[in-house]
N, C-alpha and C. Protein backbone atom coordinates (compact mmCIF):
# COMPACT_ATOMS: atom_id res chain seq x y z
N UNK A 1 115.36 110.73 117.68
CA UNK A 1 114.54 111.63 116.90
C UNK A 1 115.07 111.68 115.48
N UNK A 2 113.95 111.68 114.85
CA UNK A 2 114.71 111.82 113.06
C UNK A 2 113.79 112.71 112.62
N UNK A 3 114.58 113.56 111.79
CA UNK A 3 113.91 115.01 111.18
C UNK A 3 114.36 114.85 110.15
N UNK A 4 113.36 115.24 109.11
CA UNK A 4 112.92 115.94 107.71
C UNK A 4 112.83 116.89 107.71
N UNK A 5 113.32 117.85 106.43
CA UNK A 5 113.55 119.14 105.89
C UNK A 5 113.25 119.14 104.66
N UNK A 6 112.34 119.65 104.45
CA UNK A 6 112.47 120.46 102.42
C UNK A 6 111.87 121.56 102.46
N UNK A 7 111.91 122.22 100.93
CA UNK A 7 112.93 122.21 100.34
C UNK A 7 114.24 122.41 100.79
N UNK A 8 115.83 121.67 100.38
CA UNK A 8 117.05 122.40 100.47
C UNK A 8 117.28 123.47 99.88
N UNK A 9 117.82 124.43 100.13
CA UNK A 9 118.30 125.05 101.57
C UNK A 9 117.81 125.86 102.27
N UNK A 10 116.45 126.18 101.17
CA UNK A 10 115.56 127.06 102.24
C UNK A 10 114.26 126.59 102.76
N UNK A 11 114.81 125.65 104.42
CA UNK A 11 113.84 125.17 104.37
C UNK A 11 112.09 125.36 104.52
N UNK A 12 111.30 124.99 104.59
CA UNK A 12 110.09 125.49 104.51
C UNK A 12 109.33 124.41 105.52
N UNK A 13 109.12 123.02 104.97
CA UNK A 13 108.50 121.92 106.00
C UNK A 13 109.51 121.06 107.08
N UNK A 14 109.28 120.82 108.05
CA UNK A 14 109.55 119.41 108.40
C UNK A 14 108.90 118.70 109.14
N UNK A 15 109.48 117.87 109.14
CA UNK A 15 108.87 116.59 110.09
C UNK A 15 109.03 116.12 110.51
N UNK A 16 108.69 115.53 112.26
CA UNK A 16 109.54 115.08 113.33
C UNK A 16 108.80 113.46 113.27
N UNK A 17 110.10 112.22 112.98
CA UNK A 17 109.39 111.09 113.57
C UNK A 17 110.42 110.52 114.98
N UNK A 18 109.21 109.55 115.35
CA UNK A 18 110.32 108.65 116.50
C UNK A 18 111.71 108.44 115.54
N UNK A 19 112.55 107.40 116.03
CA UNK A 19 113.93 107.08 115.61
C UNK A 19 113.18 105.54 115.27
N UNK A 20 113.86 105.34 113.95
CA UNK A 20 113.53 103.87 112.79
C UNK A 20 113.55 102.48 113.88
N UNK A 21 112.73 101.79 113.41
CA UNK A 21 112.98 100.23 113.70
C UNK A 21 114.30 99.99 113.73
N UNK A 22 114.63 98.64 114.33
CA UNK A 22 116.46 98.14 113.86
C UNK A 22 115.96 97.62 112.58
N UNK A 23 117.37 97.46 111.81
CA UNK A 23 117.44 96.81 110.34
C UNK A 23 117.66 98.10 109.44
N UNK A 24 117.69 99.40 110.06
CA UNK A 24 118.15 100.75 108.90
C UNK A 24 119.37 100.18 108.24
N UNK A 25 119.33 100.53 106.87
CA UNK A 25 120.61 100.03 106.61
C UNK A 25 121.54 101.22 105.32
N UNK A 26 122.52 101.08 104.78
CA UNK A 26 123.59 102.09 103.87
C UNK A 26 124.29 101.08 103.17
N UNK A 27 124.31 101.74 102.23
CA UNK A 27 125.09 100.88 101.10
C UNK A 27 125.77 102.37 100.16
N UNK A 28 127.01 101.74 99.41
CA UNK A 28 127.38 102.72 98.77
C UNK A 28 127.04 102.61 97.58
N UNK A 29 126.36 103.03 96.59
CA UNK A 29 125.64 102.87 95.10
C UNK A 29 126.97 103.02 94.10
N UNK A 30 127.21 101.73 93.54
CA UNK A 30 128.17 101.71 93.07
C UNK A 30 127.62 100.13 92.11
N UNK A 31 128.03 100.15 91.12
CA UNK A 31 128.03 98.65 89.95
C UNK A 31 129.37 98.29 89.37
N UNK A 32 129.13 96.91 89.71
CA UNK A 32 130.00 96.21 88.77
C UNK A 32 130.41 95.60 87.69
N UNK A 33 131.20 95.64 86.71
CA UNK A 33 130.49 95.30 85.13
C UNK A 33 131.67 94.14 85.25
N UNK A 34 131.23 92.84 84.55
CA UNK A 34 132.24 92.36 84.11
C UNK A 34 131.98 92.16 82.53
N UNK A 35 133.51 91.65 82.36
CA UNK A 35 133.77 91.66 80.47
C UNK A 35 134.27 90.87 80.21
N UNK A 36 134.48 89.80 79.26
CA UNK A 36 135.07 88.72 78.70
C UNK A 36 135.78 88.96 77.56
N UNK A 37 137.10 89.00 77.23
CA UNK A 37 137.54 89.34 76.09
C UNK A 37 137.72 87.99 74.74
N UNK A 38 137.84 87.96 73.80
CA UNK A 38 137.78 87.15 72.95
C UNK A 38 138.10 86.01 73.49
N UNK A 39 140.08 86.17 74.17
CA UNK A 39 140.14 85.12 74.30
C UNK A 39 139.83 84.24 75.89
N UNK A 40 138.68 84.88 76.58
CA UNK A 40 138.98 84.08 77.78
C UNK A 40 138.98 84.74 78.76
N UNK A 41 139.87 85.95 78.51
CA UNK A 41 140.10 86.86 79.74
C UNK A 41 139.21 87.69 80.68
N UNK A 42 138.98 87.76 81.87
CA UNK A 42 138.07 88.40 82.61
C UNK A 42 138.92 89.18 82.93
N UNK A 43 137.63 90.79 82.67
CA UNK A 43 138.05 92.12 83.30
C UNK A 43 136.75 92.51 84.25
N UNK A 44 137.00 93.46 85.36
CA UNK A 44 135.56 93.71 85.77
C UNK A 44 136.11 95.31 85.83
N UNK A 45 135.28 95.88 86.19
CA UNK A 45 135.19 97.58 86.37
C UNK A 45 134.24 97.80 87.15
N UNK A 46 134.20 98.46 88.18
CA UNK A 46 133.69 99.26 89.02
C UNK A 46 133.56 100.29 89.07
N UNK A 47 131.97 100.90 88.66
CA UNK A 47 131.42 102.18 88.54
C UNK A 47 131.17 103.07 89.66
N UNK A 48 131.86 103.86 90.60
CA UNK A 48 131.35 103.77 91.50
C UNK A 48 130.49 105.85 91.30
N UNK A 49 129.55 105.98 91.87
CA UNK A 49 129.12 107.58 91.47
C UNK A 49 129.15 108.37 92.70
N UNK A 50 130.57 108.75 92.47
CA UNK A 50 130.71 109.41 93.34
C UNK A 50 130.96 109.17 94.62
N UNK A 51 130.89 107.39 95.23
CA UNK A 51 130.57 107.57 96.50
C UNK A 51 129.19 107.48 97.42
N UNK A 52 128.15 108.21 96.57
CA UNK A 52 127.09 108.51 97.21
C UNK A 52 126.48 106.99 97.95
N UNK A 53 125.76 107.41 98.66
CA UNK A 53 125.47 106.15 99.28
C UNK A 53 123.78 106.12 99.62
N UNK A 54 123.21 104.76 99.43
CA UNK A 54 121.71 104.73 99.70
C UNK A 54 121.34 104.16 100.97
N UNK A 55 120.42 105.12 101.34
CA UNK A 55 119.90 104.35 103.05
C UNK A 55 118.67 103.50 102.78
N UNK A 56 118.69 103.10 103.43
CA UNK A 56 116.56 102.28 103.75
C UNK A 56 116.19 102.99 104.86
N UNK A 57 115.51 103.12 105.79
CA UNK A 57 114.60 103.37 107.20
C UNK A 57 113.19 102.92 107.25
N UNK A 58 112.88 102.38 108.47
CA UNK A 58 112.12 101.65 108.21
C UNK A 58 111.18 102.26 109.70
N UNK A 59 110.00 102.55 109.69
CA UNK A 59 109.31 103.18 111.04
C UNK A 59 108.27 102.21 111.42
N UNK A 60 107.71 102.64 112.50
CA UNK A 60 106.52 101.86 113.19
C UNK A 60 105.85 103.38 113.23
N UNK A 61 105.03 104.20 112.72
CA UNK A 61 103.84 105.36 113.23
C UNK A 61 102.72 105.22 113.49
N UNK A 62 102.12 105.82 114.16
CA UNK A 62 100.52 106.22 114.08
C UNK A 62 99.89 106.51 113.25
N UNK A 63 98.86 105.94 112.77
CA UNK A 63 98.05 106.86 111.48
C UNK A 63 98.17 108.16 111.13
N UNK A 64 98.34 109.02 112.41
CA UNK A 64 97.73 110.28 111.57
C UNK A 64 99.72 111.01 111.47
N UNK A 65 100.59 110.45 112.05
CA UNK A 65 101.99 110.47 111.47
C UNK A 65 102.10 109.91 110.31
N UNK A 66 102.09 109.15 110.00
CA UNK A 66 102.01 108.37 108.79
C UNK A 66 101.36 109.06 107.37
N UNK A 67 99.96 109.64 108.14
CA UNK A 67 99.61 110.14 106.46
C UNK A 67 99.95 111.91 106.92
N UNK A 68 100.72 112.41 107.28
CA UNK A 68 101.54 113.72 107.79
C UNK A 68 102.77 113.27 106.65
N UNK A 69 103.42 111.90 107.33
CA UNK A 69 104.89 111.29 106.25
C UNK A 69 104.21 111.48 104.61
N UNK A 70 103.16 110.82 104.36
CA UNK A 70 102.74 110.40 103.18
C UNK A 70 102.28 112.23 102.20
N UNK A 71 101.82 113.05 103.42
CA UNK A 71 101.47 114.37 102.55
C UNK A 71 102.99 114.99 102.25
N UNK A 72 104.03 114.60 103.10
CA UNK A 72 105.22 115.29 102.53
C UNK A 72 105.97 114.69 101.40
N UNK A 73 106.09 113.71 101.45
CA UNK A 73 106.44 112.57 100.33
C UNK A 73 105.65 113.05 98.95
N UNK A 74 104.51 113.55 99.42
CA UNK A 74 103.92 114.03 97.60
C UNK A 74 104.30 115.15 97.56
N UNK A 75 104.07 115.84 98.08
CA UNK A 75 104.92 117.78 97.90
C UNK A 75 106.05 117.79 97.40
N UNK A 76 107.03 116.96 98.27
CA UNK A 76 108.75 117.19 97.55
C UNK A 76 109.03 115.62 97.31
N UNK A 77 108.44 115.29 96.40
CA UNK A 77 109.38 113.81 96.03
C UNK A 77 110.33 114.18 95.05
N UNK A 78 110.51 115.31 94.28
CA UNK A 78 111.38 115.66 93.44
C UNK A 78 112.10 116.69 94.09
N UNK A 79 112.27 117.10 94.96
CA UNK A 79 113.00 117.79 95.62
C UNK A 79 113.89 117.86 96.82
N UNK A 80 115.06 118.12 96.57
CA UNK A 80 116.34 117.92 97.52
C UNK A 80 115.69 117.91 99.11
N UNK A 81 116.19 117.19 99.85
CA UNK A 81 116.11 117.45 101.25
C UNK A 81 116.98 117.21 102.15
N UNK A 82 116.60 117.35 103.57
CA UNK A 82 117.99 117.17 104.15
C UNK A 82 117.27 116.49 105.80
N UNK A 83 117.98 115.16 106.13
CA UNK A 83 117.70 114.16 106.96
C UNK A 83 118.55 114.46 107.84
N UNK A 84 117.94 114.57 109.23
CA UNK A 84 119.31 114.26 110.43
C UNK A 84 118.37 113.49 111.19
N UNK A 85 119.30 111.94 110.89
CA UNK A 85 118.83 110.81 111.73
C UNK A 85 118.96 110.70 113.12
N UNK A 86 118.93 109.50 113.37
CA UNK A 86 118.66 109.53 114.95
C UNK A 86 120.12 109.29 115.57
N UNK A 87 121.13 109.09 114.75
CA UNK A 87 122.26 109.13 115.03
C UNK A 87 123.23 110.36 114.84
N UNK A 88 122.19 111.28 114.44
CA UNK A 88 123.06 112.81 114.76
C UNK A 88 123.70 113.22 113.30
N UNK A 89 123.42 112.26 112.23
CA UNK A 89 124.05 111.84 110.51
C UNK A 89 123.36 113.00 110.03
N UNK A 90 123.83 114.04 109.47
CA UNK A 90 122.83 114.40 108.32
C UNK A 90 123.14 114.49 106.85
N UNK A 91 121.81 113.98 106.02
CA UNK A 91 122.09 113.62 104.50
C UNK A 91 121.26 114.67 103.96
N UNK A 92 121.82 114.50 102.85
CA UNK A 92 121.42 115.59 101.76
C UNK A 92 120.60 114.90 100.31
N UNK A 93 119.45 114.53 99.66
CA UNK A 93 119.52 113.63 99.16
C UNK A 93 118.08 114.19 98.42
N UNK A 94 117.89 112.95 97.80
CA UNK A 94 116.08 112.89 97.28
C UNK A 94 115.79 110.93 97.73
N UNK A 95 114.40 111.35 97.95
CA UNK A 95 113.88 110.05 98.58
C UNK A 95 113.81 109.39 96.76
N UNK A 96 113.93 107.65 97.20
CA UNK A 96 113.98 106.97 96.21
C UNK A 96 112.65 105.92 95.93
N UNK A 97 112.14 106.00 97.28
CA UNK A 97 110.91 105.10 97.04
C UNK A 97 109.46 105.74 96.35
N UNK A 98 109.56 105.17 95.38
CA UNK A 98 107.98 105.56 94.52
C UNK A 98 107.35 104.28 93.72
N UNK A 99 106.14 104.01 94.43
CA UNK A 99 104.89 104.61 95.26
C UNK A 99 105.49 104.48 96.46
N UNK A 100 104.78 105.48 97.43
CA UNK A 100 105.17 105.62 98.87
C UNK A 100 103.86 104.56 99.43
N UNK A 101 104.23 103.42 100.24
CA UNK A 101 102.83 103.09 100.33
C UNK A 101 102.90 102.73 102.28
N UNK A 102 101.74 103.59 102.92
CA UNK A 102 101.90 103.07 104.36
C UNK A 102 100.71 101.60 104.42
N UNK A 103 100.92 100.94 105.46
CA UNK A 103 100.40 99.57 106.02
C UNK A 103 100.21 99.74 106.86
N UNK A 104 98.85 98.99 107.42
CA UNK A 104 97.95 98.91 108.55
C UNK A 104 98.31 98.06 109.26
N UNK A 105 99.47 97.64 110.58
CA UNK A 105 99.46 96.51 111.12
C UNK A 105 98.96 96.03 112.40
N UNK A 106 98.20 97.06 112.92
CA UNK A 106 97.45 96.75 113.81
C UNK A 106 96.61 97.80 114.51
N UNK A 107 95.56 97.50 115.74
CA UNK A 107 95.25 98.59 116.39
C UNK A 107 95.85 98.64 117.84
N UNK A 108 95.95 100.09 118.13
CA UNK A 108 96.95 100.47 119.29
C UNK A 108 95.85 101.30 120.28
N UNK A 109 95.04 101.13 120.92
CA UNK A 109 94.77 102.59 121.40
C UNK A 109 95.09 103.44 122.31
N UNK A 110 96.27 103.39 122.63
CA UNK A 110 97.34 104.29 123.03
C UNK A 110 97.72 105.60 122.10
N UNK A 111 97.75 105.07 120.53
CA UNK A 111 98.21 105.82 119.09
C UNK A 111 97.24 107.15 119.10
N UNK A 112 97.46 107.71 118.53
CA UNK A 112 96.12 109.04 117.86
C UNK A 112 96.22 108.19 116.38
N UNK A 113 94.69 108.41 116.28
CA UNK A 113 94.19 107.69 115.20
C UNK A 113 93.93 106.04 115.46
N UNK A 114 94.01 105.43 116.50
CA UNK A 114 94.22 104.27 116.63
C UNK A 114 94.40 103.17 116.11
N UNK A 115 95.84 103.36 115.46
CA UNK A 115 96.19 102.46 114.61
C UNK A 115 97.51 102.75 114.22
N UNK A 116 98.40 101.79 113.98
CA UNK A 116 99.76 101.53 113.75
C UNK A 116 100.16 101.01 112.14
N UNK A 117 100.99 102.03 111.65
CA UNK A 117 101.19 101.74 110.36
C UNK A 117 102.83 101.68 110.41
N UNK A 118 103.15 100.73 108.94
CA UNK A 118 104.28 100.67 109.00
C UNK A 118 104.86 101.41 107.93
N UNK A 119 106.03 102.11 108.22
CA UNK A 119 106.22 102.71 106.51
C UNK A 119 107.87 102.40 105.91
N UNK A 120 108.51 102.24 105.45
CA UNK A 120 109.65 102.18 104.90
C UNK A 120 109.82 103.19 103.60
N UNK A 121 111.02 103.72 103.59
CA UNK A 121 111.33 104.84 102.57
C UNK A 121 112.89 104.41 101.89
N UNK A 122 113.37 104.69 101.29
CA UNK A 122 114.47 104.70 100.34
C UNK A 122 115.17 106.23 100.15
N UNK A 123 116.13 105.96 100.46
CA UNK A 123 117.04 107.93 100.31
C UNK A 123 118.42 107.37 99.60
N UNK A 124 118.66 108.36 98.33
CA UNK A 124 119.74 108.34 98.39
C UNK A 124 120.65 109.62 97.92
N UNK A 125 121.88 109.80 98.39
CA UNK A 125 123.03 110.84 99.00
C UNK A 125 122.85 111.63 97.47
N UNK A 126 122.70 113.02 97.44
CA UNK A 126 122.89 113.91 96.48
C UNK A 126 125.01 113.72 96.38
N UNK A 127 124.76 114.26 94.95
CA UNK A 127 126.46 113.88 94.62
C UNK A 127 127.20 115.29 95.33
């Protein structure tokens, strides 16, 4: 189970999806600069901010989940929220993907709405 929350800290919405496709993935948001000095010399530096770190997730929903995901994504795209994935993790963050866009990949009629969309989102860790 993976749940959505906004606003932080008082929350107001959420939203329950299944648990992500495989391929979720984390990275720590961090750059590397390199520098060349007059004569030759390589320096690099590593920016790192804080630590924070960016997820991907990636879902398989039903239509009418999907545009449920897509009405919350416009309400708080500028606003803090708070994720507890399907691994029990919870983040604190703002979503990074803009445009939010869901895909039609097939029909299911098992689904409500009969039809299967795919959605992928971008989060990353408040400092």
């Amino acid at each position: 189970m993976f749940r959505i929350e906004a606003p932080y800290p008082s929350m107001q919405t959420t939203v329950i999806l299944p648990s992500p496709n495989w391929g979720d993935s984390s990275a720590v948001v961090a750059t590397v600069k390199t520098m060349r000095t007059m004569t030759g010399k390589l320096y690099t530096y590593r920016h790192a901010k804080g630590d924070r770190k960016k997820l991907h997730w990636a879902f398989q929903l039903s239509r009418n989940k999907a545009l449920e995901l897509e009405a919350f994504f416009q309400s708080y795209f500028g606003s803090i929220v708070r994720i507890t994935d399907h691994e029990a993790n919870v983040w604190i963050g703002y979503f990074q993907t803009n445009p939010f866009e869901l895909s039609g990949t097939g029909r299911a009629l098992n689904f409500p709405g009969r039809e299967i969309m795919d959605v992928a989102f971008d989060f990353e860790e408040a400092e």
